[in-house]
C-alpha atoms as a PDB file:
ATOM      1  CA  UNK A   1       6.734  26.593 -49.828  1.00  0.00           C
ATOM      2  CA  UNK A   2       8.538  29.088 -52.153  1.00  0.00           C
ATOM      3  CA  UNK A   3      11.711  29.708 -49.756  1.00  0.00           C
ATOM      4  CA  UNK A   4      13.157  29.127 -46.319  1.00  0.00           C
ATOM      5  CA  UNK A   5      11.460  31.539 -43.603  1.00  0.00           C
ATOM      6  CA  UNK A   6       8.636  32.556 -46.364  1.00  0.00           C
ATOM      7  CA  UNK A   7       5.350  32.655 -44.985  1.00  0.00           C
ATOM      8  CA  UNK A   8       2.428  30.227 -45.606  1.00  0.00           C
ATOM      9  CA  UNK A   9      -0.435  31.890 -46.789  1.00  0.00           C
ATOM     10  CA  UNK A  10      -3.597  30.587 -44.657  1.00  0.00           C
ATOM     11  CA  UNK A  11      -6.058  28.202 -46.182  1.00  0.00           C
ATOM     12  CA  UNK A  12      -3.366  27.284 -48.680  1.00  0.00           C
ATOM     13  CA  UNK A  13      -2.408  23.898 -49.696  1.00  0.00           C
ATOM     14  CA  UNK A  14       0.996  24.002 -48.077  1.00  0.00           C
ATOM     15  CA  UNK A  15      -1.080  25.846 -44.815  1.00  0.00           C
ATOM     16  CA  UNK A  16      -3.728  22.783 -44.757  1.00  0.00           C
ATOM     17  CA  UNK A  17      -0.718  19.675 -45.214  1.00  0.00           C
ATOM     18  CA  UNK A  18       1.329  21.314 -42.902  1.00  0.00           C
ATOM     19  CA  UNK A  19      -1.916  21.342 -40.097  1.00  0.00           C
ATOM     20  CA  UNK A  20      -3.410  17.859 -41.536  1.00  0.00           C
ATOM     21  CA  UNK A  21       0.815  16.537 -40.354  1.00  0.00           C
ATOM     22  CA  UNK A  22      -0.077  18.847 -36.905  1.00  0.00           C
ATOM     23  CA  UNK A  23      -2.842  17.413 -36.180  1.00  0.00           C
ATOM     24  CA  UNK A  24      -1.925  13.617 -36.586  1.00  0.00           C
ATOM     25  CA  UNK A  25       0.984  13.933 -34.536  1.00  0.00           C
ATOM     26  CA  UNK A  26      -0.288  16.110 -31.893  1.00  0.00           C
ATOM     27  CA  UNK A  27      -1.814  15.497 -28.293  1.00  0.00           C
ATOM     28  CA  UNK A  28      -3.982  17.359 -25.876  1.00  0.00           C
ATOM     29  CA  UNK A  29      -1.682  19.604 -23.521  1.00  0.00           C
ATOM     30  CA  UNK A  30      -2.741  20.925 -20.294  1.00  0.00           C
ATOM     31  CA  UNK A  31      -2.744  24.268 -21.476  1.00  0.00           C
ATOM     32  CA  UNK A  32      -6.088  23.608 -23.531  1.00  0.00           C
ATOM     33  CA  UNK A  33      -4.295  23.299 -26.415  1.00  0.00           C
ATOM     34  CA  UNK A  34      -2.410  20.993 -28.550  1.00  0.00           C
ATOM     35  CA  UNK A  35       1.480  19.666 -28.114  1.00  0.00           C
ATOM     36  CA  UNK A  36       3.959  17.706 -30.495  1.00  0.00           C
ATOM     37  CA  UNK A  37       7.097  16.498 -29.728  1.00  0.00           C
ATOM     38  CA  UNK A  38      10.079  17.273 -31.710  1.00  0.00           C
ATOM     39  CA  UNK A  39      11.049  13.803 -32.523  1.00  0.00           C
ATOM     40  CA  UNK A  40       7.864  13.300 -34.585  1.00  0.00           C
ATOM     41  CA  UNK A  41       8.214  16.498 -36.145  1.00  0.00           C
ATOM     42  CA  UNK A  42      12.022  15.424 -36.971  1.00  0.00           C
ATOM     43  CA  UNK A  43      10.734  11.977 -38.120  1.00  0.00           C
ATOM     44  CA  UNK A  44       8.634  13.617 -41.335  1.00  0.00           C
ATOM     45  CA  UNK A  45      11.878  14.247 -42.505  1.00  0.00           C
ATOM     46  CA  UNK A  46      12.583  17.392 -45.117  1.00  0.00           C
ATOM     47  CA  UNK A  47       9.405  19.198 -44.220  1.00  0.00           C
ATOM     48  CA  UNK A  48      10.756  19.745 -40.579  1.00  0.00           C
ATOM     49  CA  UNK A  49      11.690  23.562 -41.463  1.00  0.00           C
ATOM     50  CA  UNK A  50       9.026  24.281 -42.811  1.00  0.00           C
ATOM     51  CA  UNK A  51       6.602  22.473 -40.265  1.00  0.00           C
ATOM     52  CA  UNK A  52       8.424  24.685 -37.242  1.00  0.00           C
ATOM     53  CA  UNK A  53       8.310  28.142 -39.846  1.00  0.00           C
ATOM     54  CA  UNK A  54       4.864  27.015 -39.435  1.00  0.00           C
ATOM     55  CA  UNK A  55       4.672  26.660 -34.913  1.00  0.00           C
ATOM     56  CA  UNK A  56       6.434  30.137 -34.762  1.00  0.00           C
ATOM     57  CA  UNK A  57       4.144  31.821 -37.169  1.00  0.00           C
ATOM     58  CA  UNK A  58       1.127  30.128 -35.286  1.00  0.00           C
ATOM     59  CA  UNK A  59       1.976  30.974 -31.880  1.00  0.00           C
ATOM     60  CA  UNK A  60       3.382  27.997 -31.043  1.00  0.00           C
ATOM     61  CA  UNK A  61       6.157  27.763 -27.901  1.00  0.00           C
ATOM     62  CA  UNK A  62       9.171  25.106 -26.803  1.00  0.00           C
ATOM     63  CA  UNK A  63       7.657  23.797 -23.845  1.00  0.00           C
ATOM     64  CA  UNK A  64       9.314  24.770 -20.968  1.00  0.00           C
ATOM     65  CA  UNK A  65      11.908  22.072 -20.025  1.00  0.00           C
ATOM     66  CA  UNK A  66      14.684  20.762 -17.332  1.00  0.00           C
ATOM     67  CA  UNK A  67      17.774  23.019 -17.317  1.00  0.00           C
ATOM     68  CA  UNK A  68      20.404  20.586 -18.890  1.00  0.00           C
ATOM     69  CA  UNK A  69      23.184  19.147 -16.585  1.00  0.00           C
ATOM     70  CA  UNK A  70      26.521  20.641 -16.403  1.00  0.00           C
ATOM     71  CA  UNK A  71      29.438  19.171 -18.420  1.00  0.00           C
ATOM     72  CA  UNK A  72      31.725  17.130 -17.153  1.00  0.00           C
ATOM     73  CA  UNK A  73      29.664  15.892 -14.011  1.00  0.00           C
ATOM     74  CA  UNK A  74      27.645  17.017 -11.764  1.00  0.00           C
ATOM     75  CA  UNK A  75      30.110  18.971 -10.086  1.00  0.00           C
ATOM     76  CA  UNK A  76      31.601  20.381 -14.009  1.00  0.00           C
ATOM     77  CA  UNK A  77      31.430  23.645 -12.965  1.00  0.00           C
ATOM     78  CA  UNK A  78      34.008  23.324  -9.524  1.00  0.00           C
ATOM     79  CA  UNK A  79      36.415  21.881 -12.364  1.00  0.00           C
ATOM     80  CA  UNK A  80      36.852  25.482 -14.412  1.00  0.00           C
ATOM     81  CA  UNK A  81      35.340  23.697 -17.173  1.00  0.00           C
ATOM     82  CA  UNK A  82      31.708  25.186 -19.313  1.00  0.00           C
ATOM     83  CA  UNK A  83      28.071  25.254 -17.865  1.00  0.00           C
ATOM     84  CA  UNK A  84      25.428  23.932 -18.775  1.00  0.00           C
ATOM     85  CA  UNK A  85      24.767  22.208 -22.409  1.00  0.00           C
ATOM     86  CA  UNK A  86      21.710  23.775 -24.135  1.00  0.00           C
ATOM     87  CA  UNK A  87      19.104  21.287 -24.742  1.00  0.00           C
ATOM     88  CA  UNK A  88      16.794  21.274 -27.853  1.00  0.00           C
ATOM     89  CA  UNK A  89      13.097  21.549 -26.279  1.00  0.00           C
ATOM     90  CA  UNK A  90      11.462  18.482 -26.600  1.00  0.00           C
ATOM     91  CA  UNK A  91       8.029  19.509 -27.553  1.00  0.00           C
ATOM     92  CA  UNK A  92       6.323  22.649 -28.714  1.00  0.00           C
ATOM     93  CA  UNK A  93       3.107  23.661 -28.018  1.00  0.00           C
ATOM     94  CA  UNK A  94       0.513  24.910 -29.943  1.00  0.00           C
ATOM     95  CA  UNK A  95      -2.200  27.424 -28.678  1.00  0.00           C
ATOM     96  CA  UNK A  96      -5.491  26.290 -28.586  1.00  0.00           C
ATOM     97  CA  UNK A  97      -7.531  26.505 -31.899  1.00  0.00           C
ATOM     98  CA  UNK A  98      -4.410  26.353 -33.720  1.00  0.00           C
ATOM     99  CA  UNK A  99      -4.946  23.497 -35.927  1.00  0.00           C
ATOM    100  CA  UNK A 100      -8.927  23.655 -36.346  1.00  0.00           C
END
């Protein structure tokens, strides 16, 4: 990839590695089409940016997840102190056809 946030031409080489790494890690979702979770994503190391510049430009989504607990507690919020702690989603999803 030439720079960060550049686009990936389609049927490139850096298109078809990024979907042959998709499509290894990826499982059937209930949506009819494909979802990875971010761990694996993070596990292939320095082509992670690239990899997600690749979900968002391919219509992939965060999967919806759990609202994260308050700090401090369940009951954080009586105490004055913050709300909730934004979670990283834990898998994307990728429409169907995606990866094909």
């Amino acid at each position: 990839m030439s720079g960060e946030g550049a686009l990936v031409s389609a049927n490139s080489p850096e298109d078809e590695a990024i979907r042959v790494v998709l499509r290894r890690l990826a499982r059937p979702h209930s949506s009819g089409g494909e979802v990875v979770e971010r761990a694996a994503l993070l596990a292939e190391g320095a082509r992670f940016p690239e990899i997600m510049i690749w979900i968002t430009e391919h219509a992939g989504i965060p999967e919806a997840s759990v609202a994260a607990a308050p700090r401090h507690g369940l009951h954080g919020s009586r105490t004055g102190g913050g709300g909730a702690v934004a979670a990283k989603p834990l898998r994307y999803v990728l429409p169907a056809g995606s990866l094909a």
